[in-house]
N, C-alpha and C. Protein backbone atom coordinates (compact mmCIF):
# COMPACT_ATOMS: atom_id res chain seq x y z
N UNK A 1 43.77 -16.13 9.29
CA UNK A 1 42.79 -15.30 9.95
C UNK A 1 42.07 -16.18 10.98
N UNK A 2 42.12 -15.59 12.44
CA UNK A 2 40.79 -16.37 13.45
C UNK A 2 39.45 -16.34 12.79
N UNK A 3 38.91 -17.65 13.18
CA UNK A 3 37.62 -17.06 13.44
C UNK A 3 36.84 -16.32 13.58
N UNK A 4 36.99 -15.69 15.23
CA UNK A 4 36.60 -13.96 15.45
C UNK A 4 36.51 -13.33 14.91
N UNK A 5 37.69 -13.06 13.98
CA UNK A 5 38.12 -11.85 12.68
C UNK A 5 37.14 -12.48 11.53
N UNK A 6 37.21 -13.63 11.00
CA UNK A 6 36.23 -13.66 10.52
C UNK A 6 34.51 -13.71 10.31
N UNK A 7 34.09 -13.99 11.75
CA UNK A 7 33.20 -13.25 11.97
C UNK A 7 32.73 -12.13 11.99
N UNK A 8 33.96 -11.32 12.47
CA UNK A 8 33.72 -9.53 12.06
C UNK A 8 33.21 -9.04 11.35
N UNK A 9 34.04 -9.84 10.20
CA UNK A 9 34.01 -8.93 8.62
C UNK A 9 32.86 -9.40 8.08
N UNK A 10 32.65 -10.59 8.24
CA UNK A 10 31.35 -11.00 7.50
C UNK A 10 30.26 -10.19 7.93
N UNK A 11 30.22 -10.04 9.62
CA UNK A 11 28.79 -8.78 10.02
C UNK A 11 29.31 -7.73 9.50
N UNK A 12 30.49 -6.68 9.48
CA UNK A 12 30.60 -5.64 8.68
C UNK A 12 30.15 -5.67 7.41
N UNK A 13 30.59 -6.75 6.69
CA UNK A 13 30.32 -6.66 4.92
C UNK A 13 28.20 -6.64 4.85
N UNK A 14 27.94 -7.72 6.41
CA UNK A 14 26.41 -7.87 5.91
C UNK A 14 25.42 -6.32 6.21
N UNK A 15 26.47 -5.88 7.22
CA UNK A 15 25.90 -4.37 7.40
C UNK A 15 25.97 -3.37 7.11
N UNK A 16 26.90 -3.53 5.68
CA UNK A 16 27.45 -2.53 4.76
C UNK A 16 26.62 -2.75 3.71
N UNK A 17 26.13 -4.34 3.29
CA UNK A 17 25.08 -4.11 2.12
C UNK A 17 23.50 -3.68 2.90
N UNK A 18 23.52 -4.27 3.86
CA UNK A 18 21.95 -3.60 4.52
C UNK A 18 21.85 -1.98 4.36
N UNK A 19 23.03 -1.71 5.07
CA UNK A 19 23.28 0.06 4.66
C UNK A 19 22.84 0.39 3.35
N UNK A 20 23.40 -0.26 2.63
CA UNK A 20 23.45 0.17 1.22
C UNK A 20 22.27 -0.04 0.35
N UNK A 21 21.69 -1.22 0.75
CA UNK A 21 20.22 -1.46 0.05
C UNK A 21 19.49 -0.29 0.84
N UNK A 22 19.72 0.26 1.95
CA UNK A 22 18.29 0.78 2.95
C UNK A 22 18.89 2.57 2.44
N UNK A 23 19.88 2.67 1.60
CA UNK A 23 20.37 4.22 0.73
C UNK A 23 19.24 3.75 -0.68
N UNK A 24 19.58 2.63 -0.82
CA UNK A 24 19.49 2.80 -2.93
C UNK A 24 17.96 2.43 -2.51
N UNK A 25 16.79 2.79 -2.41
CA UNK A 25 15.71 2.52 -1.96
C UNK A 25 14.80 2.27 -3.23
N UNK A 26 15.68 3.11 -4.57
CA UNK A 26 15.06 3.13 -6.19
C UNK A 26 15.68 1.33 -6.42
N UNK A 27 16.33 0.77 -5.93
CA UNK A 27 16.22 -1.03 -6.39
C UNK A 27 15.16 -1.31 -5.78
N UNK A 28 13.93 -1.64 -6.43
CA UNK A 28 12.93 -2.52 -6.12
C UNK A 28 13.16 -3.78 -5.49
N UNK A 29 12.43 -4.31 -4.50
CA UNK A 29 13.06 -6.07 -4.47
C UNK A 29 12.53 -6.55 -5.17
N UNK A 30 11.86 -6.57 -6.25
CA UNK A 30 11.05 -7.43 -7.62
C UNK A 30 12.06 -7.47 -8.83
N UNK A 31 12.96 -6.35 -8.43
CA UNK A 31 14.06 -5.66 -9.69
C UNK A 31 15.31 -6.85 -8.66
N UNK A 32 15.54 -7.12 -7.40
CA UNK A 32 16.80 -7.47 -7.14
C UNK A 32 16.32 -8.81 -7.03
N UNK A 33 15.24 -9.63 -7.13
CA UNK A 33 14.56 -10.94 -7.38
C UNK A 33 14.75 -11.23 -8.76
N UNK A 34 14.61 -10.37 -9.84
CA UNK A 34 14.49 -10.96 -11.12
C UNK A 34 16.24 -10.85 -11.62
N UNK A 35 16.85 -10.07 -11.02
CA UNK A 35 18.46 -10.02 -11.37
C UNK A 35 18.73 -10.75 -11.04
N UNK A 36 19.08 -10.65 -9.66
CA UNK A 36 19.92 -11.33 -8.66
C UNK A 36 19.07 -12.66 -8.20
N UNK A 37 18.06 -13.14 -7.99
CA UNK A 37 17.56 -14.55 -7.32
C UNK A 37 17.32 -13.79 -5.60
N UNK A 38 17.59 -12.70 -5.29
CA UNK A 38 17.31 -12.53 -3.91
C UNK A 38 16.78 -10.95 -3.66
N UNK A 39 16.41 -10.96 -2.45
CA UNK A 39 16.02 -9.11 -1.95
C UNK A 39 16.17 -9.15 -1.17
N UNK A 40 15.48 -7.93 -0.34
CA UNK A 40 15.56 -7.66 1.10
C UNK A 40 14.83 -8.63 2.05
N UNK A 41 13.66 -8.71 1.38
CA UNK A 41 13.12 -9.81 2.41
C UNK A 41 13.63 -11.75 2.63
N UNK A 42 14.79 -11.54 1.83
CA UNK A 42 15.20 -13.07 1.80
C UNK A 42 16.44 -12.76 3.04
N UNK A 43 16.84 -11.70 2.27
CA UNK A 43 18.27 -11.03 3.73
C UNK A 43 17.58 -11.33 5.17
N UNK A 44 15.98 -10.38 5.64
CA UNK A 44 15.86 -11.02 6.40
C UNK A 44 15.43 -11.81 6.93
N UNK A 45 14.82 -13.01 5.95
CA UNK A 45 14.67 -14.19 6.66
C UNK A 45 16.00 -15.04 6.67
N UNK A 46 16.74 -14.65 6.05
CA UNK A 46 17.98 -15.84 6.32
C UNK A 46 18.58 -15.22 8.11
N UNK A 47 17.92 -13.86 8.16
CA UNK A 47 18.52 -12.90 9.26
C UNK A 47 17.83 -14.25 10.51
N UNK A 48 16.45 -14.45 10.58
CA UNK A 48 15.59 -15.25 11.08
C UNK A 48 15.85 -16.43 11.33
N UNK A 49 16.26 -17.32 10.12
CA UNK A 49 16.94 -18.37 10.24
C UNK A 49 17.94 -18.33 11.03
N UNK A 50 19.02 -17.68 10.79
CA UNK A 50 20.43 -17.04 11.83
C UNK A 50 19.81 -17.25 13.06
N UNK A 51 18.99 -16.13 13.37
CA UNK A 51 18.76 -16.27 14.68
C UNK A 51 18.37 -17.83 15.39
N UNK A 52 17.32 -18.08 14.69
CA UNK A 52 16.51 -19.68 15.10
C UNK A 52 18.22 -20.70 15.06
N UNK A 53 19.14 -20.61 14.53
CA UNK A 53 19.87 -21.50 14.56
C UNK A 53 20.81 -21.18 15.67
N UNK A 54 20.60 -19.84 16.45
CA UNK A 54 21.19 -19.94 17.31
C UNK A 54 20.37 -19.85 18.77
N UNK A 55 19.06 -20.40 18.56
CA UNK A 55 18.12 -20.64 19.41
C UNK A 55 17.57 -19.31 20.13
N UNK A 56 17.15 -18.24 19.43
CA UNK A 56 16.50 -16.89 19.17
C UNK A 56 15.23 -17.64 18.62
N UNK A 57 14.26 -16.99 18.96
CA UNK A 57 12.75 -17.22 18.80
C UNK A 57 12.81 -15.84 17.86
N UNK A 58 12.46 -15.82 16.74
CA UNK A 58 12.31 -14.80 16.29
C UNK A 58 11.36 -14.95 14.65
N UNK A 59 10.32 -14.00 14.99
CA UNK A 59 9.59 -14.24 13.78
C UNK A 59 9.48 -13.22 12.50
N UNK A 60 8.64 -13.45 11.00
CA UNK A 60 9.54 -12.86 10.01
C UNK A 60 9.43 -11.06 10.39
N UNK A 61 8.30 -10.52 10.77
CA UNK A 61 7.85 -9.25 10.88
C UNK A 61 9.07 -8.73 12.10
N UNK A 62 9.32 -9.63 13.14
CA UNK A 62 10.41 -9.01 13.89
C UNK A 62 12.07 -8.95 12.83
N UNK A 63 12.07 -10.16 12.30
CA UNK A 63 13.37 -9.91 11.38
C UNK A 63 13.08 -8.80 10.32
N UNK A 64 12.45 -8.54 9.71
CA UNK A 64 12.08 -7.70 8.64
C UNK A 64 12.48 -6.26 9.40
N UNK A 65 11.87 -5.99 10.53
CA UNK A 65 12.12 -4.84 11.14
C UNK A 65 13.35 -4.77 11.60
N UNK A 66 14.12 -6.09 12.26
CA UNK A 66 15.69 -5.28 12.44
C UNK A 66 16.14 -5.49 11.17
N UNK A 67 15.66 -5.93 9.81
CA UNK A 67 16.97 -5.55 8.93
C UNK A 67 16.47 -4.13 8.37
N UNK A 68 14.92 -3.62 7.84
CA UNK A 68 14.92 -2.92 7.08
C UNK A 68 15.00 -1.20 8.38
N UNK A 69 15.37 -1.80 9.75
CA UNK A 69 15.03 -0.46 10.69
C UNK A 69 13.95 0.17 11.01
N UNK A 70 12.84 -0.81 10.35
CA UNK A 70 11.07 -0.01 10.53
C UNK A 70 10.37 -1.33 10.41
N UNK A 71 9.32 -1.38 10.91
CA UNK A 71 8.36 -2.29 10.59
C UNK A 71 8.06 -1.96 9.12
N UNK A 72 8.14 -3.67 8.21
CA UNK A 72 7.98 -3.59 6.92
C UNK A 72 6.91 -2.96 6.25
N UNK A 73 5.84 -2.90 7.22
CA UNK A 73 4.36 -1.81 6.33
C UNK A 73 4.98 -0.51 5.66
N UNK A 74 5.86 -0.48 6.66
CA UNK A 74 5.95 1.69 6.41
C UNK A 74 6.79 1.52 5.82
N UNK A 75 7.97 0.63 5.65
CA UNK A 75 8.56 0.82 4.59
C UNK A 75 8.47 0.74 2.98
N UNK A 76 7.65 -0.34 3.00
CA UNK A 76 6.74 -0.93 1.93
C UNK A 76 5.98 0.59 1.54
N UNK A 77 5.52 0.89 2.30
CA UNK A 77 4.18 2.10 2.30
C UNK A 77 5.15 3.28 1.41
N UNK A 78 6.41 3.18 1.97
CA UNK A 78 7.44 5.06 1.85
C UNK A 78 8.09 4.62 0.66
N UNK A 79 8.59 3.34 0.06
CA UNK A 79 9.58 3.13 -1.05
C UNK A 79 8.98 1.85 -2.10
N UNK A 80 8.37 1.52 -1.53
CA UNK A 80 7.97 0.04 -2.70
C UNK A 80 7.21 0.28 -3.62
N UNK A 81 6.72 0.32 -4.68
CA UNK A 81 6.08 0.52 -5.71
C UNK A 81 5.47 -0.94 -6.17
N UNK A 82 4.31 -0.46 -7.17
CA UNK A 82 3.51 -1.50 -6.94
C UNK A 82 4.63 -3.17 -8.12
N UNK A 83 4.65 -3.96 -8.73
CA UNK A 83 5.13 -4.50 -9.93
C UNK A 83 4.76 -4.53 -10.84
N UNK A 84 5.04 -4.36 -11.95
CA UNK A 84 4.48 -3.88 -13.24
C UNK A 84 4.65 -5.09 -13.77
N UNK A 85 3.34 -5.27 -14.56
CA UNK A 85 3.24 -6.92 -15.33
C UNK A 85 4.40 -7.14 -15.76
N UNK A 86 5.05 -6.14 -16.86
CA UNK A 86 6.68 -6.88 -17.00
C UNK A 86 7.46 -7.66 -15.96
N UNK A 87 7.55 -6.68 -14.72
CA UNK A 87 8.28 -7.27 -13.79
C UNK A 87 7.92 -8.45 -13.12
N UNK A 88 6.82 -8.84 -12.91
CA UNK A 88 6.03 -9.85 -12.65
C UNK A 88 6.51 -10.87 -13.52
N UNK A 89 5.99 -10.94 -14.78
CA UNK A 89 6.39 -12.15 -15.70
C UNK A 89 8.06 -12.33 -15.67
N UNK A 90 8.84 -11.25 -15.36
CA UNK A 90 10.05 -11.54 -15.35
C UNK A 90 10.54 -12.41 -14.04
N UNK A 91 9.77 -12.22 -13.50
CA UNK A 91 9.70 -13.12 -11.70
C UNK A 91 9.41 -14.38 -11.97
N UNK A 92 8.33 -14.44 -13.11
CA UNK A 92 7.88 -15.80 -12.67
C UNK A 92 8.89 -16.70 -13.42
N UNK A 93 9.43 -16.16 -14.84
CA UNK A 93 10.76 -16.88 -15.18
C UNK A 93 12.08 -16.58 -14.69
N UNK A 94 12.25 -15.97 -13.70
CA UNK A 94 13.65 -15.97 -12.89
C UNK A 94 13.73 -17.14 -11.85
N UNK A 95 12.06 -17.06 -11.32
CA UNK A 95 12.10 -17.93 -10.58
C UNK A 95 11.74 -19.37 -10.72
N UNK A 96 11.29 -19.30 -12.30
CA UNK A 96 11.18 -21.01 -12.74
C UNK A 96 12.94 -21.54 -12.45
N UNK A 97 13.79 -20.54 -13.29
CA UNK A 97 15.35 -20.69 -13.16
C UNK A 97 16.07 -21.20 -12.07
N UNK A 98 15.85 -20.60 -10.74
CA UNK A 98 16.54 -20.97 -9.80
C UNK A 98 15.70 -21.59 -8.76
N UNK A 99 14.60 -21.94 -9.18
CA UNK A 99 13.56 -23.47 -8.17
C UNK A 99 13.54 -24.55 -9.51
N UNK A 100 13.76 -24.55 -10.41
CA UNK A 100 13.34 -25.94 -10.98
C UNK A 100 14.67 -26.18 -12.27
């Protein structure tokens, strides 16, 4: 496989899960932090990083908005729910796990 081609697929596959997280709107990112080690807002800062490494000035509220398609308030505002102490304490040991 080129390069090219593999560049493709990798933006298809990354814009097939953006699709797909910005459908399943009932996964919390507190719920895909304590599973998985990541959410939406890590997608787009790595989106941020991407950019900065290819010498794009781009900051987190502008990345947040091209991945989630809205500025993060209103989305936050229309689908996020608040974290429920469970989920919380489950954060803080997911994330002792994969920082220390």
């Amino acid at each position: 496989m080129d390069k090219q081609t593999e560049i493709e697929l990798e933006a298809a596959a990354f814009r097939r899960l953006r699709d797909h997280l910005a459908a399943r709107t009932d996964a919390q990112n507190i719920d895909m932090m304590n599973l998985a080690g990541f959410c939406r807002n890590c997608l787009s800062r790595w989106y941020q990083e991407a950019a900065s490494e290819q010498g794009i000035d781009m900051n987190k509220d502008e990345a947040r908005e091209a991945f989630y398609g809205m500025p993060y308030s209103e989305w936050k505002d229309m689908h996020q729910t608040e974290a429920t102490p469970e989920q919380q304490a489950a954060y803080v040991i997911s994330h002792a796990k994969s920082h220390g």
